[in-house]
N, C-alpha and C. Protein backbone atom coordinates (compact mmCIF):
# COMPACT_ATOMS: atom_id res chain seq x y z
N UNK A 1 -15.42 -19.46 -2.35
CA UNK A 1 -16.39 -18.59 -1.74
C UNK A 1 -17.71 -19.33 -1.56
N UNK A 2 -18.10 -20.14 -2.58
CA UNK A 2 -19.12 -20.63 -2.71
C UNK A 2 -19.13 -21.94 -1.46
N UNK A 3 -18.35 -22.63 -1.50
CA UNK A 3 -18.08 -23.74 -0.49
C UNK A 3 -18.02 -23.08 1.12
N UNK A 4 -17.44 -21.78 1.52
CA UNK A 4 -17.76 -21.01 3.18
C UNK A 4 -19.07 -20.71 2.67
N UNK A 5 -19.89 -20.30 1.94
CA UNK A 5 -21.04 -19.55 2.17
C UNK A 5 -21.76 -21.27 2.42
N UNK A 6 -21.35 -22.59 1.88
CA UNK A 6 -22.27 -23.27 2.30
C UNK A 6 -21.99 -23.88 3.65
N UNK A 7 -21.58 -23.69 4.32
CA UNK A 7 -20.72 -23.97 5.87
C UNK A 7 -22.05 -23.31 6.44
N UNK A 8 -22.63 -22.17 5.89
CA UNK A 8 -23.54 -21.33 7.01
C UNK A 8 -24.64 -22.25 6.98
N UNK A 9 -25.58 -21.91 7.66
CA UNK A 9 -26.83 -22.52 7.72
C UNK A 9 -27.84 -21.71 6.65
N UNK A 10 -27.74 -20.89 6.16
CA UNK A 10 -28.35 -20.01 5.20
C UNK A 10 -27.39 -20.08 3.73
N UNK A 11 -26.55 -21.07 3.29
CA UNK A 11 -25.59 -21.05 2.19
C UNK A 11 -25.76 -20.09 1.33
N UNK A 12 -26.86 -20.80 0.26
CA UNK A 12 -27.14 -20.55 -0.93
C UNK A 12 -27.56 -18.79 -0.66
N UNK A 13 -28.34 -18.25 0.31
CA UNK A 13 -28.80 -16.71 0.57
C UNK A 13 -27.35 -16.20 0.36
N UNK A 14 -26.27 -16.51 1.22
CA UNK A 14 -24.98 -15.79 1.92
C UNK A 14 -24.47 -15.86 0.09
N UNK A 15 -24.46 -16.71 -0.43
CA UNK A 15 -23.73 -16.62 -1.64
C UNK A 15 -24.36 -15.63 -2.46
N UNK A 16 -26.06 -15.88 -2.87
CA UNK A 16 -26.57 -14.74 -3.26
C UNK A 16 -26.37 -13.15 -3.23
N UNK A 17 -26.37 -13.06 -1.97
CA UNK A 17 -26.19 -11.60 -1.36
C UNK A 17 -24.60 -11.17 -1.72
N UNK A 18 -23.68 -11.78 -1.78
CA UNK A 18 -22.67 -12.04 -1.96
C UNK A 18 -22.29 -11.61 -3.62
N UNK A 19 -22.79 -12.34 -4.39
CA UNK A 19 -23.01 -12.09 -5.99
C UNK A 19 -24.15 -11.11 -6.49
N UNK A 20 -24.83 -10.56 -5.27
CA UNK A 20 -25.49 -9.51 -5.85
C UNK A 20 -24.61 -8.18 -5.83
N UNK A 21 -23.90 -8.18 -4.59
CA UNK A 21 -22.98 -6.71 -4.37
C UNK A 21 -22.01 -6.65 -5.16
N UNK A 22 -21.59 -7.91 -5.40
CA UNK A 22 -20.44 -8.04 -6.17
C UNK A 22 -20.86 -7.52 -7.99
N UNK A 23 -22.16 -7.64 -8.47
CA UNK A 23 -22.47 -7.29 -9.24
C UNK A 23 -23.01 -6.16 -9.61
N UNK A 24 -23.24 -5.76 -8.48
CA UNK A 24 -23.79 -4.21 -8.40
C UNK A 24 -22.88 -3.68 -8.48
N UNK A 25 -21.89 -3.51 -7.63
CA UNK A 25 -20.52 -2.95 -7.84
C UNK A 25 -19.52 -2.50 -9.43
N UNK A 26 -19.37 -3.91 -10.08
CA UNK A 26 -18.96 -3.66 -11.08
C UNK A 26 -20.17 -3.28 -12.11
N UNK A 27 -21.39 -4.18 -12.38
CA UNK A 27 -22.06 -3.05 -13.23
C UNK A 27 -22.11 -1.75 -13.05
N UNK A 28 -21.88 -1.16 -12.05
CA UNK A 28 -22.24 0.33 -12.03
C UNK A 28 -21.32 1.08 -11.97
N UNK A 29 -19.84 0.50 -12.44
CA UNK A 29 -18.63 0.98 -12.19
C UNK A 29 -18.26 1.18 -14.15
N UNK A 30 -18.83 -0.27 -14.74
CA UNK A 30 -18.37 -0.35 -16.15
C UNK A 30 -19.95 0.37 -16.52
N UNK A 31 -20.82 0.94 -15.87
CA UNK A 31 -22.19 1.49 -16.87
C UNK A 31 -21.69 3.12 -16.57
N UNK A 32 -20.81 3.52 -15.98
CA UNK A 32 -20.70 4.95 -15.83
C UNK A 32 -19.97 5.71 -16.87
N UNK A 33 -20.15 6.40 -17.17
CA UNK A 33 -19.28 7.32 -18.58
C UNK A 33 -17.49 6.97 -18.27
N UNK A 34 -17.34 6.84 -16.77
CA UNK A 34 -15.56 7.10 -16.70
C UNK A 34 -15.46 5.59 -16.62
N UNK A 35 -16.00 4.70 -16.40
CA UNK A 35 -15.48 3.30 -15.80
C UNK A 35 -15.55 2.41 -17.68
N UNK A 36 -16.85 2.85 -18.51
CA UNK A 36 -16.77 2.26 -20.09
C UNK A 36 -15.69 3.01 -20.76
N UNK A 37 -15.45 3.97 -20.64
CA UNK A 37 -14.07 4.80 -21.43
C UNK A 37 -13.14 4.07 -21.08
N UNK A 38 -12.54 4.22 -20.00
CA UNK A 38 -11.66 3.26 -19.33
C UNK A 38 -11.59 1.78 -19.92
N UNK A 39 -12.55 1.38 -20.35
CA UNK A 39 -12.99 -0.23 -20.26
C UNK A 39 -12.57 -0.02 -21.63
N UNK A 40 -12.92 0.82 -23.03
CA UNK A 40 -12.95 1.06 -23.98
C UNK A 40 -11.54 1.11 -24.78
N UNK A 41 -10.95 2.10 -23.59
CA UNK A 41 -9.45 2.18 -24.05
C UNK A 41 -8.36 0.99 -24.14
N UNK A 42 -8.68 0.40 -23.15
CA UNK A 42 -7.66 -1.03 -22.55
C UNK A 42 -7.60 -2.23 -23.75
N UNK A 43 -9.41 -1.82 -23.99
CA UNK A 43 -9.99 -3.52 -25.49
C UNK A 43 -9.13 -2.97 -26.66
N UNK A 44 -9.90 -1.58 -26.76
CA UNK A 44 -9.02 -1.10 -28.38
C UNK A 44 -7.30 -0.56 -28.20
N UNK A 45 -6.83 -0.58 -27.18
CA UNK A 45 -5.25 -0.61 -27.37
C UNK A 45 -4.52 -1.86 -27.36
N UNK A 46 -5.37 -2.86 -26.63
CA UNK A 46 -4.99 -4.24 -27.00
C UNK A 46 -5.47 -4.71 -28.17
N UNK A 47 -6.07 -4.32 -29.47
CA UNK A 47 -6.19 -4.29 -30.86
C UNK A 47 -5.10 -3.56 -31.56
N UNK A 48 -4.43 -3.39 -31.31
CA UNK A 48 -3.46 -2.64 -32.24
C UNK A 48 -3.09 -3.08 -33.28
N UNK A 49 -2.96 -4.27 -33.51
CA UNK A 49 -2.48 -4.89 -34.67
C UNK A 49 -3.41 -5.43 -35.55
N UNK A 50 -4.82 -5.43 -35.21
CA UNK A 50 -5.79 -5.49 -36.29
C UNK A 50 -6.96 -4.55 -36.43
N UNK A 51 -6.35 -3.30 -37.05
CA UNK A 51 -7.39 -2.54 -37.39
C UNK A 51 -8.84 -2.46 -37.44
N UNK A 52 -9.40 -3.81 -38.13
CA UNK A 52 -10.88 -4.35 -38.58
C UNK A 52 -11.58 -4.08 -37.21
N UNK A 53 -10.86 -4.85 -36.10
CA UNK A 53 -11.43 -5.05 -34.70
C UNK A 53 -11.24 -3.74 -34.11
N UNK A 54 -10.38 -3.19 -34.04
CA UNK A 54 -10.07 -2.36 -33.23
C UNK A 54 -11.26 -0.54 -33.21
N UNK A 55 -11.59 -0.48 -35.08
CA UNK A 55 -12.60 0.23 -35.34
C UNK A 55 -13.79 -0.38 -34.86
N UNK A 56 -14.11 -1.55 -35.07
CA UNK A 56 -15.38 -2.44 -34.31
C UNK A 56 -15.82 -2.40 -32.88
N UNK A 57 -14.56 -2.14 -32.03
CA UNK A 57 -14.76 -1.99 -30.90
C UNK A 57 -14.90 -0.39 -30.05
N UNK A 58 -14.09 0.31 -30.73
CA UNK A 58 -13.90 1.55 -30.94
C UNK A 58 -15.90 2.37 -30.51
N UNK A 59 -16.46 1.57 -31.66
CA UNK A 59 -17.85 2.28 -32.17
C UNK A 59 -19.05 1.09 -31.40
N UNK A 60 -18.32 0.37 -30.27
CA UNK A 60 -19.39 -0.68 -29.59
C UNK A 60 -20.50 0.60 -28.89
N UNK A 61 -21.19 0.17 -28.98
CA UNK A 61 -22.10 1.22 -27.40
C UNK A 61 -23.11 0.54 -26.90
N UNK A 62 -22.86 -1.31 -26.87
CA UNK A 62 -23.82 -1.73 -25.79
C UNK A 62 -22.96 -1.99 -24.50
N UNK A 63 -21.92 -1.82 -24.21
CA UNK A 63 -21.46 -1.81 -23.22
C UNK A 63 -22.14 -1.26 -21.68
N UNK A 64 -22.31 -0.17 -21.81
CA UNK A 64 -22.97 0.38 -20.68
C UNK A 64 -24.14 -0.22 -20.63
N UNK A 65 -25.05 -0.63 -21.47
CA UNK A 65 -26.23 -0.98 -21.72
C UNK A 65 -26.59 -2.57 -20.48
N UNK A 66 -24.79 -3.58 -21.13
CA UNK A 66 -25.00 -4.43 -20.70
C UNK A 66 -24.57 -4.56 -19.59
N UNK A 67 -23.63 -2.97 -19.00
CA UNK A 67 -23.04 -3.01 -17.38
C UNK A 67 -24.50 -2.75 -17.04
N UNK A 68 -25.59 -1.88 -17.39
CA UNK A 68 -26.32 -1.39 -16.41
C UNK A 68 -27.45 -3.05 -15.95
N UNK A 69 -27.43 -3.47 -17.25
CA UNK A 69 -28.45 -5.10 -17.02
C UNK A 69 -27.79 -6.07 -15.79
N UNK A 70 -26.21 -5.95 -15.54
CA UNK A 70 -26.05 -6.38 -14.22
C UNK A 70 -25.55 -5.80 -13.37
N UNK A 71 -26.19 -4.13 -13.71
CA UNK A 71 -25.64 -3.80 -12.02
C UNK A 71 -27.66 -4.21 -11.72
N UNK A 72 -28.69 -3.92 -12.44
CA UNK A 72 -29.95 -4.14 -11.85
C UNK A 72 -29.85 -5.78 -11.58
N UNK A 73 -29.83 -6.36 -11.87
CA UNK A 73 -29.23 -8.20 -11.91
C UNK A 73 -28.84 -8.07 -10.42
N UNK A 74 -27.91 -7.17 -10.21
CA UNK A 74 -26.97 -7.23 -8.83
C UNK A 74 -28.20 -6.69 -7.93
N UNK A 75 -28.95 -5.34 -8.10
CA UNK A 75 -29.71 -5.39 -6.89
C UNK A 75 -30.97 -6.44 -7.01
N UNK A 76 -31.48 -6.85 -7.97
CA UNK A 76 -32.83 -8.19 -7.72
C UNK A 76 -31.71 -8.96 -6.85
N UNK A 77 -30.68 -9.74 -7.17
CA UNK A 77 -30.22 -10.75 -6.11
C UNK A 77 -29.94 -10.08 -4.70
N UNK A 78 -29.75 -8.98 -4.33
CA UNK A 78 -29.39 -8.27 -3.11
C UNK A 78 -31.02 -8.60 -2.50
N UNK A 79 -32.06 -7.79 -3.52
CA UNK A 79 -33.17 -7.73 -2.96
C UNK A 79 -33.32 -9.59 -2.07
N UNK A 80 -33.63 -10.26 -3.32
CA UNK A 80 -33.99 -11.92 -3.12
C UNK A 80 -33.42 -12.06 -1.80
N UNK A 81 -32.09 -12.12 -1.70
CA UNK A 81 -31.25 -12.76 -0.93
C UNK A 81 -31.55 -12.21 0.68
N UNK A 82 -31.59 -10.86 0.93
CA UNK A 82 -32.46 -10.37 2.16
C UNK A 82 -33.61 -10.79 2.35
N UNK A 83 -34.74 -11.14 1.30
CA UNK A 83 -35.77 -11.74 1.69
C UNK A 83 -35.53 -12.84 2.08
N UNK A 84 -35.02 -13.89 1.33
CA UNK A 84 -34.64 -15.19 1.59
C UNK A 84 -34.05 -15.22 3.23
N UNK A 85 -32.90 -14.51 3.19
CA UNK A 85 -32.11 -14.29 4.63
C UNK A 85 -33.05 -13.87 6.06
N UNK A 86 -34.24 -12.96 5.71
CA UNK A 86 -34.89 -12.57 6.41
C UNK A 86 -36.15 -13.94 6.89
N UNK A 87 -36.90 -14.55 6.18
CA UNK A 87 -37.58 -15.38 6.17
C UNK A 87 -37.48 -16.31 7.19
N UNK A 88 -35.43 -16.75 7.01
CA UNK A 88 -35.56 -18.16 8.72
C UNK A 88 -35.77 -18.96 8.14
């Protein structure tokens, strides 16, 4: 992806803009009540066989915390990358 976005004459923007949506997307998919449950269930059923972890993960709650730090991550690079793109 990174190698077509540098083909353009604007590379590094096209990749930006590119990794901003892409990050907006999933932060705001794993910061929502249904997308961390989801996310929650999959870690601690793939713990099954070690209890220790599986309560550890069970009782995490920075998860959303740290989806929401890159879904905002995702719009500053959306923002940047339109400026950048816009500029010429």
């Amino acid at each position: 992806m990174m190698q077509l976005s540098a083909q353009a004459t604007h590379g590094g923007q096209v990749f930006l803009l590119i990794w901003g949506v892409v990050a907006l997307v999933m932060g705001s998919t794993f910061a929502s009540t249904k997308g961390s449950g989801w996310f929650r269930k999959v870690i601690v059923s793939g713990l099954e066989g070690r209890p220790m972890e599986q309560a550890r993960a069970q009782n995490f709650g920075g998860l959303r915390v740290i989806a929401t730090m890159v879904a905002v991550a995702g719009l500053i690079g959306i923002g940047a990358a339109v400026v950048l793109l816009t500029r010429g």
